[in-house]
Structures are given as structure tokens and as C-alpha cells.
PDBML (XML) file of the C-alpha atoms, coordinates in Angstrom:
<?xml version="1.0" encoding="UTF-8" ?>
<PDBx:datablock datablockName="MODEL"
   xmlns:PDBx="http://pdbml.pdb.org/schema/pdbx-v50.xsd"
   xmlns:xsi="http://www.w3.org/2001/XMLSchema-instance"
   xsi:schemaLocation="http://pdbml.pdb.org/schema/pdbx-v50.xsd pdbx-v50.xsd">
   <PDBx:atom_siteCategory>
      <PDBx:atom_site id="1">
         <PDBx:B_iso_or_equiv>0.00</PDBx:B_iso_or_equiv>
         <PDBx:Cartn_x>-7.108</PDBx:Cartn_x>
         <PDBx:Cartn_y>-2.589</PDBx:Cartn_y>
         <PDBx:Cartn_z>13.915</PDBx:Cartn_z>
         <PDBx:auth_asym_id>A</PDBx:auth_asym_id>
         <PDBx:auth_atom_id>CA</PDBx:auth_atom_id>
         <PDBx:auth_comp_id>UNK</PDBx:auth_comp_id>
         <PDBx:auth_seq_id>1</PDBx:auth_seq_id>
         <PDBx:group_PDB>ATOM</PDBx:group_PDB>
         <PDBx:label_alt_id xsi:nil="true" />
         <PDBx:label_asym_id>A</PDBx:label_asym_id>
         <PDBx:label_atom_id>CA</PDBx:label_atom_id>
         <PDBx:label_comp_id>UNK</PDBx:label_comp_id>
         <PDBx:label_entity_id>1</PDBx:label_entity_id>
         <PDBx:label_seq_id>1</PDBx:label_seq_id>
         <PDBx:occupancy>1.00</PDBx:occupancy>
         <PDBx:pdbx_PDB_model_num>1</PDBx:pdbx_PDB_model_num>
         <PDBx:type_symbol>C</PDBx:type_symbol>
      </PDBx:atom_site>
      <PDBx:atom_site id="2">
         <PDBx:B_iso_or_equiv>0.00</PDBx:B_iso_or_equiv>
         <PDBx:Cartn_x>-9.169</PDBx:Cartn_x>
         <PDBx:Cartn_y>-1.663</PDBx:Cartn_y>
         <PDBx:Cartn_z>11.810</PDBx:Cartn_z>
         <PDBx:auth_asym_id>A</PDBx:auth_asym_id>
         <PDBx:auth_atom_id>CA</PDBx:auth_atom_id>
         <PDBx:auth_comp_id>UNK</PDBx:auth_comp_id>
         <PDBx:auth_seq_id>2</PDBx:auth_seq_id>
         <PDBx:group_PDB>ATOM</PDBx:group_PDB>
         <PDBx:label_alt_id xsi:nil="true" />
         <PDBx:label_asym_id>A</PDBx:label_asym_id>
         <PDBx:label_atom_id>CA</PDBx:label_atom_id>
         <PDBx:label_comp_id>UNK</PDBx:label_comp_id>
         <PDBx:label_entity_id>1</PDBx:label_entity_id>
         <PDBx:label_seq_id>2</PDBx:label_seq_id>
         <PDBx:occupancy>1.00</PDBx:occupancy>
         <PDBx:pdbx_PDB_model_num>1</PDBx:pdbx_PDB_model_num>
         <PDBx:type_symbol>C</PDBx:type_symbol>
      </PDBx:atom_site>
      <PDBx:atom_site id="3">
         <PDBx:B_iso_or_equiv>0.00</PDBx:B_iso_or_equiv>
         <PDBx:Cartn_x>-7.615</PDBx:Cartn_x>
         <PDBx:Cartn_y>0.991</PDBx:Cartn_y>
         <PDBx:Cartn_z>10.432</PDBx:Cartn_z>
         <PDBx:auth_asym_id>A</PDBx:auth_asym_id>
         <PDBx:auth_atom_id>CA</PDBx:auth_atom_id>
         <PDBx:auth_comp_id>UNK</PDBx:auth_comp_id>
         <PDBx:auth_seq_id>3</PDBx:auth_seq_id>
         <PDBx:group_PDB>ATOM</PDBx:group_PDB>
         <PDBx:label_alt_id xsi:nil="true" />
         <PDBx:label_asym_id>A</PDBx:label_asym_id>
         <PDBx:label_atom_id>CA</PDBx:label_atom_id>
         <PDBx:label_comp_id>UNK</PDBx:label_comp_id>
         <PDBx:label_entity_id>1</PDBx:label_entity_id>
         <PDBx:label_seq_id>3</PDBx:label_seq_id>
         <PDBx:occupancy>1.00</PDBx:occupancy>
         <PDBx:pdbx_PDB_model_num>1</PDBx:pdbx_PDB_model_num>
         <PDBx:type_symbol>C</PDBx:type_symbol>
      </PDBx:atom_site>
      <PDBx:atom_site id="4">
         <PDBx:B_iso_or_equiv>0.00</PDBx:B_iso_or_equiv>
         <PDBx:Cartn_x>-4.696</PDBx:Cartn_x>
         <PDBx:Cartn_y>-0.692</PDBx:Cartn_y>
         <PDBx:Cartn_z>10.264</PDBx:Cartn_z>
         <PDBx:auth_asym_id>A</PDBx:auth_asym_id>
         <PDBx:auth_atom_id>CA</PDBx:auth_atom_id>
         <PDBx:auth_comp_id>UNK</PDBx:auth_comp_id>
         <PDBx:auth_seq_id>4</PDBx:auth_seq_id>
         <PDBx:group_PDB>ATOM</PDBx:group_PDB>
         <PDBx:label_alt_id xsi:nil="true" />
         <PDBx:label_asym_id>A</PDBx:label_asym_id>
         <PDBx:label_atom_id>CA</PDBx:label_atom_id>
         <PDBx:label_comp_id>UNK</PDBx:label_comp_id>
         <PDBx:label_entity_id>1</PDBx:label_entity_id>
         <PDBx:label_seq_id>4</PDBx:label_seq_id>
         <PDBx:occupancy>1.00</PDBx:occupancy>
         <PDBx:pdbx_PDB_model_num>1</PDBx:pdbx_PDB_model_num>
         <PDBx:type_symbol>C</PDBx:type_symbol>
      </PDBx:atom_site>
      <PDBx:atom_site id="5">
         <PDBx:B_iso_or_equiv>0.00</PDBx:B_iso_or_equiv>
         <PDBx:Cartn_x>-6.026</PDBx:Cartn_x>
         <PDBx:Cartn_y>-3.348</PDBx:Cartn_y>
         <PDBx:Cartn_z>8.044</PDBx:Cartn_z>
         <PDBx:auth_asym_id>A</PDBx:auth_asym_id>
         <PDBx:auth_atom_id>CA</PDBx:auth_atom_id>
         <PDBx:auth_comp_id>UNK</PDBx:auth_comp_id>
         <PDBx:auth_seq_id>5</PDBx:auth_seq_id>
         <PDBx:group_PDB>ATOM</PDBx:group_PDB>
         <PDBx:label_alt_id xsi:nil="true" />
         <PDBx:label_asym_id>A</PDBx:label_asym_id>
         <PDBx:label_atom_id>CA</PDBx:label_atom_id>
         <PDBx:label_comp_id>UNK</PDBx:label_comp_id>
         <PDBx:label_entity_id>1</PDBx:label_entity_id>
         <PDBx:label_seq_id>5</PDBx:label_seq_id>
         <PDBx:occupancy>1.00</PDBx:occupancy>
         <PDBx:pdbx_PDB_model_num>1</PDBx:pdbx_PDB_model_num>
         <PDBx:type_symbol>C</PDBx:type_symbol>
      </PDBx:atom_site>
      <PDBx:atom_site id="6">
         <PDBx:B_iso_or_equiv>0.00</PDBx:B_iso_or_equiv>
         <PDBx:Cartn_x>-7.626</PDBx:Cartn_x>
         <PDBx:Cartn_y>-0.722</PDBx:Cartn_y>
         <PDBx:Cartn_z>5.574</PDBx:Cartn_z>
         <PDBx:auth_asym_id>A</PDBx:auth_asym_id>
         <PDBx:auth_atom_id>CA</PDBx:auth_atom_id>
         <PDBx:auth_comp_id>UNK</PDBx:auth_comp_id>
         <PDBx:auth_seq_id>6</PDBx:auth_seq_id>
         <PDBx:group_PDB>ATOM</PDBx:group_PDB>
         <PDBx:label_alt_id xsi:nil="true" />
         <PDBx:label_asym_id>A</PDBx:label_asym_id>
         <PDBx:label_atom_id>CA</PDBx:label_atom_id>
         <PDBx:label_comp_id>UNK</PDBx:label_comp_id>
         <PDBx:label_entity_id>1</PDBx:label_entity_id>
         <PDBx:label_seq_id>6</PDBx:label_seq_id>
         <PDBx:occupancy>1.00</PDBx:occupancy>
         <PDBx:pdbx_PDB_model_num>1</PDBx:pdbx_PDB_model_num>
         <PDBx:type_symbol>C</PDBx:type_symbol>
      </PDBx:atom_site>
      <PDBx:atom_site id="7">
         <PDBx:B_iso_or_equiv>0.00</PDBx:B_iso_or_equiv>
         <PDBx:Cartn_x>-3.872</PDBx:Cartn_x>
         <PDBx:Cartn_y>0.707</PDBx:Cartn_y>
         <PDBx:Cartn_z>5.553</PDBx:Cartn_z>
         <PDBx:auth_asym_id>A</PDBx:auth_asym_id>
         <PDBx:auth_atom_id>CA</PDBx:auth_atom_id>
         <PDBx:auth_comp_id>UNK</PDBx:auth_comp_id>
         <PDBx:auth_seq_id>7</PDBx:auth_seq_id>
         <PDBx:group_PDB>ATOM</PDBx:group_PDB>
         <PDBx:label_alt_id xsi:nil="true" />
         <PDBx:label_asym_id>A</PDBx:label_asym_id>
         <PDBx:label_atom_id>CA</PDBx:label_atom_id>
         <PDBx:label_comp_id>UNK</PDBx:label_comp_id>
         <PDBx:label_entity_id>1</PDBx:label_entity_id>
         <PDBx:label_seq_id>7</PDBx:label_seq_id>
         <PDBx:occupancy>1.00</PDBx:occupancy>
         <PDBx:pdbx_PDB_model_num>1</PDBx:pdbx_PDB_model_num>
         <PDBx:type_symbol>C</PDBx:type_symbol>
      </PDBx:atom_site>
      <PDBx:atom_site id="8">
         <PDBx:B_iso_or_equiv>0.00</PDBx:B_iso_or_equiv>
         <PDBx:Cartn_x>-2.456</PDBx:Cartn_x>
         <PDBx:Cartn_y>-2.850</PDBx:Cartn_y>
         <PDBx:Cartn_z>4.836</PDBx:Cartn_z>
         <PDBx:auth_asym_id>A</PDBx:auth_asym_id>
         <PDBx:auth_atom_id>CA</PDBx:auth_atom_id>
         <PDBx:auth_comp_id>UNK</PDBx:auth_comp_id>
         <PDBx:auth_seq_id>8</PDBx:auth_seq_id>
         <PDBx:group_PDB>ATOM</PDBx:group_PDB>
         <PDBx:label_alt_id xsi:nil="true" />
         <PDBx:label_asym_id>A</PDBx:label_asym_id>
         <PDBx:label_atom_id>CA</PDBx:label_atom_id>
         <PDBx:label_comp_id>UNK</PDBx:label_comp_id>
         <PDBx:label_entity_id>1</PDBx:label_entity_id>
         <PDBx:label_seq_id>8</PDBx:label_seq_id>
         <PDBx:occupancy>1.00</PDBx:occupancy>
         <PDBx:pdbx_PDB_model_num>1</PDBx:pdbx_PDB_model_num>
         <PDBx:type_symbol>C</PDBx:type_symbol>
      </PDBx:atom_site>
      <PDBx:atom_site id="9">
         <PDBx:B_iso_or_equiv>0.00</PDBx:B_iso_or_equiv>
         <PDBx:Cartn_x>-4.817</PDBx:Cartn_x>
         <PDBx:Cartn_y>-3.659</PDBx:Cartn_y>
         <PDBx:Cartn_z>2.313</PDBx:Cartn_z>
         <PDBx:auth_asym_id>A</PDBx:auth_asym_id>
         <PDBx:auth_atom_id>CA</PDBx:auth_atom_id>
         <PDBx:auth_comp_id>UNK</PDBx:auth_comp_id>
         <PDBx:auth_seq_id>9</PDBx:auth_seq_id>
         <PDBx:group_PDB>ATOM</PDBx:group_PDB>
         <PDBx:label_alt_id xsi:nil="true" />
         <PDBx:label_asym_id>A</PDBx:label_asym_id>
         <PDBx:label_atom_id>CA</PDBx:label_atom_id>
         <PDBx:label_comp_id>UNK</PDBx:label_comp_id>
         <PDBx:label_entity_id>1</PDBx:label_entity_id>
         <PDBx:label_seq_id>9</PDBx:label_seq_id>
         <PDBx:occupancy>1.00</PDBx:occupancy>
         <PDBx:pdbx_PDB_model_num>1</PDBx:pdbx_PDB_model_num>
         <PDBx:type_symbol>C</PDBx:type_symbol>
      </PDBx:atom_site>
      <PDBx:atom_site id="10">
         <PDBx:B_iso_or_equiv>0.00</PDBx:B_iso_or_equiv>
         <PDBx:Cartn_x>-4.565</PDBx:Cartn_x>
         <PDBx:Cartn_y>-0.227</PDBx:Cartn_y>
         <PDBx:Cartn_z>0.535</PDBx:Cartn_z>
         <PDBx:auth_asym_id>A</PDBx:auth_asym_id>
         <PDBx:auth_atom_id>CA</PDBx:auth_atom_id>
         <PDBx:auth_comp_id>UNK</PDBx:auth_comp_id>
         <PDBx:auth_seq_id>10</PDBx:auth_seq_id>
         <PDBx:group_PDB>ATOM</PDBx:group_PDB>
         <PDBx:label_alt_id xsi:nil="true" />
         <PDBx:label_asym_id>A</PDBx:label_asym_id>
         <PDBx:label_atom_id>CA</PDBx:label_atom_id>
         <PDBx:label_comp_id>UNK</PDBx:label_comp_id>
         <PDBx:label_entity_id>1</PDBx:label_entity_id>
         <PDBx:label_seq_id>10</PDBx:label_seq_id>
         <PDBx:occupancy>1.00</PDBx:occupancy>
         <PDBx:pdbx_PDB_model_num>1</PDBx:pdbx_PDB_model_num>
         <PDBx:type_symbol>C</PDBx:type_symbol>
      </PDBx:atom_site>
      <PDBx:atom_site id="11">
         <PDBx:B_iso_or_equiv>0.00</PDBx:B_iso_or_equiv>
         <PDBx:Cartn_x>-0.910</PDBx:Cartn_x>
         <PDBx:Cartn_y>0.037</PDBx:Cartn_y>
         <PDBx:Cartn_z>0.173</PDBx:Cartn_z>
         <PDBx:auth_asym_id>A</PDBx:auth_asym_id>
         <PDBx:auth_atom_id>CA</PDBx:auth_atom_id>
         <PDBx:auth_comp_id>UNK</PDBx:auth_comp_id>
         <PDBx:auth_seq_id>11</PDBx:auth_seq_id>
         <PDBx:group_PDB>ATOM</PDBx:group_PDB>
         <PDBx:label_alt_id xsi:nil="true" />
         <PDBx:label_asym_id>A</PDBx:label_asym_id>
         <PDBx:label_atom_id>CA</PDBx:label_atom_id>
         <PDBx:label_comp_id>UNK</PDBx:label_comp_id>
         <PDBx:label_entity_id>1</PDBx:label_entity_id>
         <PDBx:label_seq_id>11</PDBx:label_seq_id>
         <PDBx:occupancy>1.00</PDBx:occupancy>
         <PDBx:pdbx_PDB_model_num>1</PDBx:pdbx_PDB_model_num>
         <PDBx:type_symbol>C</PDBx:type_symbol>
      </PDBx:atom_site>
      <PDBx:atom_site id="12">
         <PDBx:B_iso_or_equiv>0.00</PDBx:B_iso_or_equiv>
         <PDBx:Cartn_x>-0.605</PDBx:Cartn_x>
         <PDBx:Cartn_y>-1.259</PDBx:Cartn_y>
         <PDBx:Cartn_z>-3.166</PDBx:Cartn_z>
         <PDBx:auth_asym_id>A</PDBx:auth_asym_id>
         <PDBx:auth_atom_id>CA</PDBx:auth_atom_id>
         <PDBx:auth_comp_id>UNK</PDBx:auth_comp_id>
         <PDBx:auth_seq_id>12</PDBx:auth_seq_id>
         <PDBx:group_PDB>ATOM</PDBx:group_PDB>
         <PDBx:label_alt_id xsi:nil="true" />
         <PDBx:label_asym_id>A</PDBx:label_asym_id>
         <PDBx:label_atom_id>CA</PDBx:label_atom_id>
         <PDBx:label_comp_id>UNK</PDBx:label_comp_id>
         <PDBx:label_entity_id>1</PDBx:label_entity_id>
         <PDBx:label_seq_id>12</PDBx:label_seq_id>
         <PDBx:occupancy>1.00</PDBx:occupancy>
         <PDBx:pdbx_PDB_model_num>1</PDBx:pdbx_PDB_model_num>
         <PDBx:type_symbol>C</PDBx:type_symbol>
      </PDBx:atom_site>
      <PDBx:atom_site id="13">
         <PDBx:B_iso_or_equiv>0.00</PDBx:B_iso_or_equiv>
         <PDBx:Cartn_x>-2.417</PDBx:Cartn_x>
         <PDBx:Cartn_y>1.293</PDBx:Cartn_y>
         <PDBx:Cartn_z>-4.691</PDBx:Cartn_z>
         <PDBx:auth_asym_id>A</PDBx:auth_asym_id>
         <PDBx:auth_atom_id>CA</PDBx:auth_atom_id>
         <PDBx:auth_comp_id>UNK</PDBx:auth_comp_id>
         <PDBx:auth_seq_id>13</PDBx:auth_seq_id>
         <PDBx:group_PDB>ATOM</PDBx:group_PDB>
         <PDBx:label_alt_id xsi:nil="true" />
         <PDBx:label_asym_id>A</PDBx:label_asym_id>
         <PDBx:label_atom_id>CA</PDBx:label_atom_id>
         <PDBx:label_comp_id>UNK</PDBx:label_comp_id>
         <PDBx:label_entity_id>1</PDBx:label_entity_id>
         <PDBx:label_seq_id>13</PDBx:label_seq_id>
         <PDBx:occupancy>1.00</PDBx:occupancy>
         <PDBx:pdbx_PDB_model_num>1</PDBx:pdbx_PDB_model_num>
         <PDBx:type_symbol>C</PDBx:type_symbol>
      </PDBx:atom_site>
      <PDBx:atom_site id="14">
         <PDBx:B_iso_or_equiv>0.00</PDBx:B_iso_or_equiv>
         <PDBx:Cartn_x>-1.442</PDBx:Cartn_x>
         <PDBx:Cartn_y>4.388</PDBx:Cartn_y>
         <PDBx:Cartn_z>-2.134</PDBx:Cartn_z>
         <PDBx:auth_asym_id>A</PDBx:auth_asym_id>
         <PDBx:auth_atom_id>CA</PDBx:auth_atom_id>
         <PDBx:auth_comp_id>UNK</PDBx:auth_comp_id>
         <PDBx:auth_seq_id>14</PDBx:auth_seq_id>
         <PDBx:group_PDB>ATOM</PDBx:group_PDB>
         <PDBx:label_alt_id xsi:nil="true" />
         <PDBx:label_asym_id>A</PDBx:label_asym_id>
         <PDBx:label_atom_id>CA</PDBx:label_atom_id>
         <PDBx:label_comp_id>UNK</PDBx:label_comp_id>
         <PDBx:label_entity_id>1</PDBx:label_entity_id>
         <PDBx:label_seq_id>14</PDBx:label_seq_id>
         <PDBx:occupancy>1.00</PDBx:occupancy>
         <PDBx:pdbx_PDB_model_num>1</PDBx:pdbx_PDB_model_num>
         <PDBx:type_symbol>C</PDBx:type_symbol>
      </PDBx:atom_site>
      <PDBx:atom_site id="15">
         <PDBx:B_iso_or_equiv>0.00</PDBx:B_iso_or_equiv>
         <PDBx:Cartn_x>2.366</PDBx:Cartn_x>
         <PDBx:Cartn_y>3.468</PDBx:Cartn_y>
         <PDBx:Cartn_z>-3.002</PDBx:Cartn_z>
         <PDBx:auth_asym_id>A</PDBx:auth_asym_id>
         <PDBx:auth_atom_id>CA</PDBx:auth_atom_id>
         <PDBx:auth_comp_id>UNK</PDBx:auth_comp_id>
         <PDBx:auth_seq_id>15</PDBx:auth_seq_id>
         <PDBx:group_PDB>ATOM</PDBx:group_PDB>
         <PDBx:label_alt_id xsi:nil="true" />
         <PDBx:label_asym_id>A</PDBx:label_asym_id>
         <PDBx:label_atom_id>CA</PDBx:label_atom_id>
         <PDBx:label_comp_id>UNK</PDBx:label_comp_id>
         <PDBx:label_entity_id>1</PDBx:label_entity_id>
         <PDBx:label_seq_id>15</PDBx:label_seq_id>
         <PDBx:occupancy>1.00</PDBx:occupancy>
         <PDBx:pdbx_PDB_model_num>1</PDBx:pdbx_PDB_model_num>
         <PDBx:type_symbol>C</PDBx:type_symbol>
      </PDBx:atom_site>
      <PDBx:atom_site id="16">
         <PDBx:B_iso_or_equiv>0.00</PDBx:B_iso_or_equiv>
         <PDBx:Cartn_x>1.834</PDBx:Cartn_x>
         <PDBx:Cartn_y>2.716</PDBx:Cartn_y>
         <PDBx:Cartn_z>-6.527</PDBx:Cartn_z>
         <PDBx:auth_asym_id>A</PDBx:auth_asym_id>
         <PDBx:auth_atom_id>CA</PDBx:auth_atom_id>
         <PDBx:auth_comp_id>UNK</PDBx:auth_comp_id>
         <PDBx:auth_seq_id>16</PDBx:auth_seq_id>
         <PDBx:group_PDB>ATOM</PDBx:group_PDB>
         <PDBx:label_alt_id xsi:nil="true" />
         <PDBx:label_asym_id>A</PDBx:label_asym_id>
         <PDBx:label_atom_id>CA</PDBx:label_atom_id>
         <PDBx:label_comp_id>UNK</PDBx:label_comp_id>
         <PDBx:label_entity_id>1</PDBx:label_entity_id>
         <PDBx:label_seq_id>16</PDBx:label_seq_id>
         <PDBx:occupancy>1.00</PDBx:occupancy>
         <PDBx:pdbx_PDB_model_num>1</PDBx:pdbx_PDB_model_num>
         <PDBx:type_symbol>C</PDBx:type_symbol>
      </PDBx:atom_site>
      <PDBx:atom_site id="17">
         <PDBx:B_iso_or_equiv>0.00</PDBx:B_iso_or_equiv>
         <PDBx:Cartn_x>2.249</PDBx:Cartn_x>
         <PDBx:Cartn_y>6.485</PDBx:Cartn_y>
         <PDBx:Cartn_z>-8.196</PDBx:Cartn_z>
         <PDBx:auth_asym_id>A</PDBx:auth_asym_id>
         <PDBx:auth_atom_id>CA</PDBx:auth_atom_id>
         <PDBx:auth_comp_id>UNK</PDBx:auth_comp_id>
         <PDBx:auth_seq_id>17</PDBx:auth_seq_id>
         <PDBx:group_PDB>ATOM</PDBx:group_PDB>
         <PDBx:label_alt_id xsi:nil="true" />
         <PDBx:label_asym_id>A</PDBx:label_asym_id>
         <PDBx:label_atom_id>CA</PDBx:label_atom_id>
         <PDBx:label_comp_id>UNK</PDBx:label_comp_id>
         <PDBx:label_entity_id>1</PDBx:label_entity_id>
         <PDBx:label_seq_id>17</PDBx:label_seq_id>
         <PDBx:occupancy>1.00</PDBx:occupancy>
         <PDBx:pdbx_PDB_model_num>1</PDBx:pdbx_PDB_model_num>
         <PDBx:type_symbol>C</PDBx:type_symbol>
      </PDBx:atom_site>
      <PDBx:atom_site id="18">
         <PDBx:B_iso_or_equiv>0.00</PDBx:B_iso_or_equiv>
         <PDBx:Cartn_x>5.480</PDBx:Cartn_x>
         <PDBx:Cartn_y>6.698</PDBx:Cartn_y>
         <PDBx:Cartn_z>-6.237</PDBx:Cartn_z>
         <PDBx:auth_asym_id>A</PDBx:auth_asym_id>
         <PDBx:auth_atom_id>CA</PDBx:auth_atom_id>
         <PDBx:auth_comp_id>UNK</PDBx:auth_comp_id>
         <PDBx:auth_seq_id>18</PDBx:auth_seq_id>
         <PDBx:group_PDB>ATOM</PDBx:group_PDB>
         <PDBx:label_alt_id xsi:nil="true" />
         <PDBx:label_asym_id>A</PDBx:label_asym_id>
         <PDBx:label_atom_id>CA</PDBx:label_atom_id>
         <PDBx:label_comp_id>UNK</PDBx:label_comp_id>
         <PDBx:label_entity_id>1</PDBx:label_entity_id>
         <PDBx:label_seq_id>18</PDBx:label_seq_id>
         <PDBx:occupancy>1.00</PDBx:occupancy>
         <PDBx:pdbx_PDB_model_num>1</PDBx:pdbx_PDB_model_num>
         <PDBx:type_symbol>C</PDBx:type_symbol>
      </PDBx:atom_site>
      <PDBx:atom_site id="19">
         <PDBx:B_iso_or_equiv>0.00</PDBx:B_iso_or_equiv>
         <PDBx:Cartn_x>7.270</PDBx:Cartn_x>
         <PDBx:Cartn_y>3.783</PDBx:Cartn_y>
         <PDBx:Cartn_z>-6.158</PDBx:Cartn_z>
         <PDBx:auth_asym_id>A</PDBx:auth_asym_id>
         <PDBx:auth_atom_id>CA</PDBx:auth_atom_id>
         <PDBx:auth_comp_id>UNK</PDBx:auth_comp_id>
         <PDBx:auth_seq_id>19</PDBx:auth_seq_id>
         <PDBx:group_PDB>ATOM</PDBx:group_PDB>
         <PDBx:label_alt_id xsi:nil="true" />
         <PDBx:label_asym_id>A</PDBx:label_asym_id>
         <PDBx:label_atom_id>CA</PDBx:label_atom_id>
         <PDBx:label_comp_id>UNK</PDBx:label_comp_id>
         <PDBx:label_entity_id>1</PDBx:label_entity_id>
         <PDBx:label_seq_id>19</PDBx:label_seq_id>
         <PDBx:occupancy>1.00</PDBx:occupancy>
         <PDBx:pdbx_PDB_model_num>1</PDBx:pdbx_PDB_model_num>
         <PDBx:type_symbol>C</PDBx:type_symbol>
      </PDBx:atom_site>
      <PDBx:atom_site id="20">
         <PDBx:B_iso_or_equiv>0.00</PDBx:B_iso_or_equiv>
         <PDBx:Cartn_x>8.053</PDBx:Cartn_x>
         <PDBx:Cartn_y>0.944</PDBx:Cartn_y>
         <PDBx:Cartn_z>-8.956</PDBx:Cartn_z>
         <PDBx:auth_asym_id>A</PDBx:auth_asym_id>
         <PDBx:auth_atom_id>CA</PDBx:auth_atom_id>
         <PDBx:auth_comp_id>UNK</PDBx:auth_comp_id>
         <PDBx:auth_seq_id>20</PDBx:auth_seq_id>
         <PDBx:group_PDB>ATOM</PDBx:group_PDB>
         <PDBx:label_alt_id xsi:nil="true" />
         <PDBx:label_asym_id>A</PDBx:label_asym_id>
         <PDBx:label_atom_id>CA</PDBx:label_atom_id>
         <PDBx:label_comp_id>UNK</PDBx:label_comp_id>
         <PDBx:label_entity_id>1</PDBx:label_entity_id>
         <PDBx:label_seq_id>20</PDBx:label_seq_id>
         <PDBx:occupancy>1.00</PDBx:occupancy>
         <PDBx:pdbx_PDB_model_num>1</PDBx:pdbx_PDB_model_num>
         <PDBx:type_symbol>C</PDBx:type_symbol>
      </PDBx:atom_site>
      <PDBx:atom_site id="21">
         <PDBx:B_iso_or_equiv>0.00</PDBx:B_iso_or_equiv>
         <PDBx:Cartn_x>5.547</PDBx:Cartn_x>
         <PDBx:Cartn_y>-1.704</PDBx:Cartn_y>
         <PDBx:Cartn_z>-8.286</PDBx:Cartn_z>
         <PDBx:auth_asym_id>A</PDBx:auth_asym_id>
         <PDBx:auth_atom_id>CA</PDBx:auth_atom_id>
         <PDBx:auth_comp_id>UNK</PDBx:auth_comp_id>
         <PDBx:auth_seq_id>21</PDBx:auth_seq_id>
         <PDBx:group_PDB>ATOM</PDBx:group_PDB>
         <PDBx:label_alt_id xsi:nil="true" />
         <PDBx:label_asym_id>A</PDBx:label_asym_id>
         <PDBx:label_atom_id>CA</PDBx:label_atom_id>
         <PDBx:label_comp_id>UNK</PDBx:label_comp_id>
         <PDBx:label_entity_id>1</PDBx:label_entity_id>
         <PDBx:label_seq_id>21</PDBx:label_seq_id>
         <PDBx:occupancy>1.00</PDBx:occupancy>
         <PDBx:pdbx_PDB_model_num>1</PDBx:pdbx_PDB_model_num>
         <PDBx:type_symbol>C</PDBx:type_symbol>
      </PDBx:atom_site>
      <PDBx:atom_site id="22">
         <PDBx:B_iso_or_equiv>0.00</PDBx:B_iso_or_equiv>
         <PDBx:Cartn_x>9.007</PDBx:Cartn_x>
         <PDBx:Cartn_y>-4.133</PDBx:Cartn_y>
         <PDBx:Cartn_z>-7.753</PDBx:Cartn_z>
         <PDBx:auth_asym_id>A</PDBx:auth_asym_id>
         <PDBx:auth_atom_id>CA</PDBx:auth_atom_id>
         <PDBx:auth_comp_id>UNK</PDBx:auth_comp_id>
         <PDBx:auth_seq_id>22</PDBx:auth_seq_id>
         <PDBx:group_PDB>ATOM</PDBx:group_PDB>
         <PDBx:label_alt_id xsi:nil="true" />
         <PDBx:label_asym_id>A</PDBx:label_asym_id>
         <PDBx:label_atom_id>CA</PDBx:label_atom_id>
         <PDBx:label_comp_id>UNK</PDBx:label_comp_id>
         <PDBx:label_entity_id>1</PDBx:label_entity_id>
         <PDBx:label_seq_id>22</PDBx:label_seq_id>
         <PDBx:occupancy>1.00</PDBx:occupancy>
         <PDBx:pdbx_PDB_model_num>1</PDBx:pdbx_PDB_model_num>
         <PDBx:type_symbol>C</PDBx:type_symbol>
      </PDBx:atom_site>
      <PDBx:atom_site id="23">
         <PDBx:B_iso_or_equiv>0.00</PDBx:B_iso_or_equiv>
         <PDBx:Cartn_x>9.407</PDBx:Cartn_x>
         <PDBx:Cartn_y>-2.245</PDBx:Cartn_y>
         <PDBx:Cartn_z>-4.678</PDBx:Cartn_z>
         <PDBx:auth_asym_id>A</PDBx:auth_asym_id>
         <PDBx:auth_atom_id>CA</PDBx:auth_atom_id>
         <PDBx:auth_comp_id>UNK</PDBx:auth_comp_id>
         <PDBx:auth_seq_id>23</PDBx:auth_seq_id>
         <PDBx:group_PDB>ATOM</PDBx:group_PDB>
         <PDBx:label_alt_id xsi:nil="true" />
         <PDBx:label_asym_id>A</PDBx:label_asym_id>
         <PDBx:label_atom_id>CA</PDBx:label_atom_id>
         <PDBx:label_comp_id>UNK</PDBx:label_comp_id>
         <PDBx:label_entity_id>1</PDBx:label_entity_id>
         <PDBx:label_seq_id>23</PDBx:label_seq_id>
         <PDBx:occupancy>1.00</PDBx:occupancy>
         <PDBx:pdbx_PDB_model_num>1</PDBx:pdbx_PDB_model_num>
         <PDBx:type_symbol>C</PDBx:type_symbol>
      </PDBx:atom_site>
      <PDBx:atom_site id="24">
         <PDBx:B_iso_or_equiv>0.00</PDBx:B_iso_or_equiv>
         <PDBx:Cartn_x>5.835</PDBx:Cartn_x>
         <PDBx:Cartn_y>-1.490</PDBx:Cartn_y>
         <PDBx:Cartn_z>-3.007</PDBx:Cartn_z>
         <PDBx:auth_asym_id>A</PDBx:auth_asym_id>
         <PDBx:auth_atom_id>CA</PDBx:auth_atom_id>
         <PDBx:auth_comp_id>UNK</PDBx:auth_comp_id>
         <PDBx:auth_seq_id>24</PDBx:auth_seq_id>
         <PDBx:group_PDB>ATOM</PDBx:group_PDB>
         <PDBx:label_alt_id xsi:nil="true" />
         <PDBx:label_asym_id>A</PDBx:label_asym_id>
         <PDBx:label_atom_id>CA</PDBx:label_atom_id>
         <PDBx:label_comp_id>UNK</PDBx:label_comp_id>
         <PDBx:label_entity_id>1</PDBx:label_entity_id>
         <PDBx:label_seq_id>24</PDBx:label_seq_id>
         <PDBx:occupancy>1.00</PDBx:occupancy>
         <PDBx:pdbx_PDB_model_num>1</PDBx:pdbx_PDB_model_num>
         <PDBx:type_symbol>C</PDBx:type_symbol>
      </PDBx:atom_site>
      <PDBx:atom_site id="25">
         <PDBx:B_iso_or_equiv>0.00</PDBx:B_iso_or_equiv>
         <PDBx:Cartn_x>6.277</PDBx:Cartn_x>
         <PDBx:Cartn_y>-4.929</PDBx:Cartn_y>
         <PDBx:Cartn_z>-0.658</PDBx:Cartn_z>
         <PDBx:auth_asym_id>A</PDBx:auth_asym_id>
         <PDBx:auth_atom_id>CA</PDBx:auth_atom_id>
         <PDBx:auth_comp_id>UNK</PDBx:auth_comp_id>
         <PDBx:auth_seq_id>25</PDBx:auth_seq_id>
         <PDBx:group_PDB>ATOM</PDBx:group_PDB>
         <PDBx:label_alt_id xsi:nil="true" />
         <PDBx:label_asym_id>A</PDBx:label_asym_id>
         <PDBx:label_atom_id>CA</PDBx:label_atom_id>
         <PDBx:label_comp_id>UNK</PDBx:label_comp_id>
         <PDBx:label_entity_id>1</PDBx:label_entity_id>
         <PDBx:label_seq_id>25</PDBx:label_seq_id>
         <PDBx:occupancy>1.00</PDBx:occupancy>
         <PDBx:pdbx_PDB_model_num>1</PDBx:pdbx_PDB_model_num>
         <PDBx:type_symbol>C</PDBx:type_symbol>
      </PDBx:atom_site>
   </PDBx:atom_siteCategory>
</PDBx:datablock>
């Protein structure tokens, strides 16, 4: 859970060089 939660509450930023920031949710 853990984990998961780091995952979560990291996504903005891992998804963020990739993806337009409209579209990261």
C-alpha cells in the first residue's frame, strides 16, 4: 500500500515528460 501510494502520489511528475499535463489524470 505503500507503494502504491508513493505511485499515486508521484504520477504527476513520472507522466509529465510524456504526456500533456491535460491528460496525466
Amino acid at each position: 500500500r505503500t507503494f502504491y501510494d508513493k505511485v499515486k502520489d508521484s504520477i504527476s511528475d513520472l507522466l509529465k515528460p510524456l504526456v500533456p499535463e491535460a491528460a496525466i489524470k
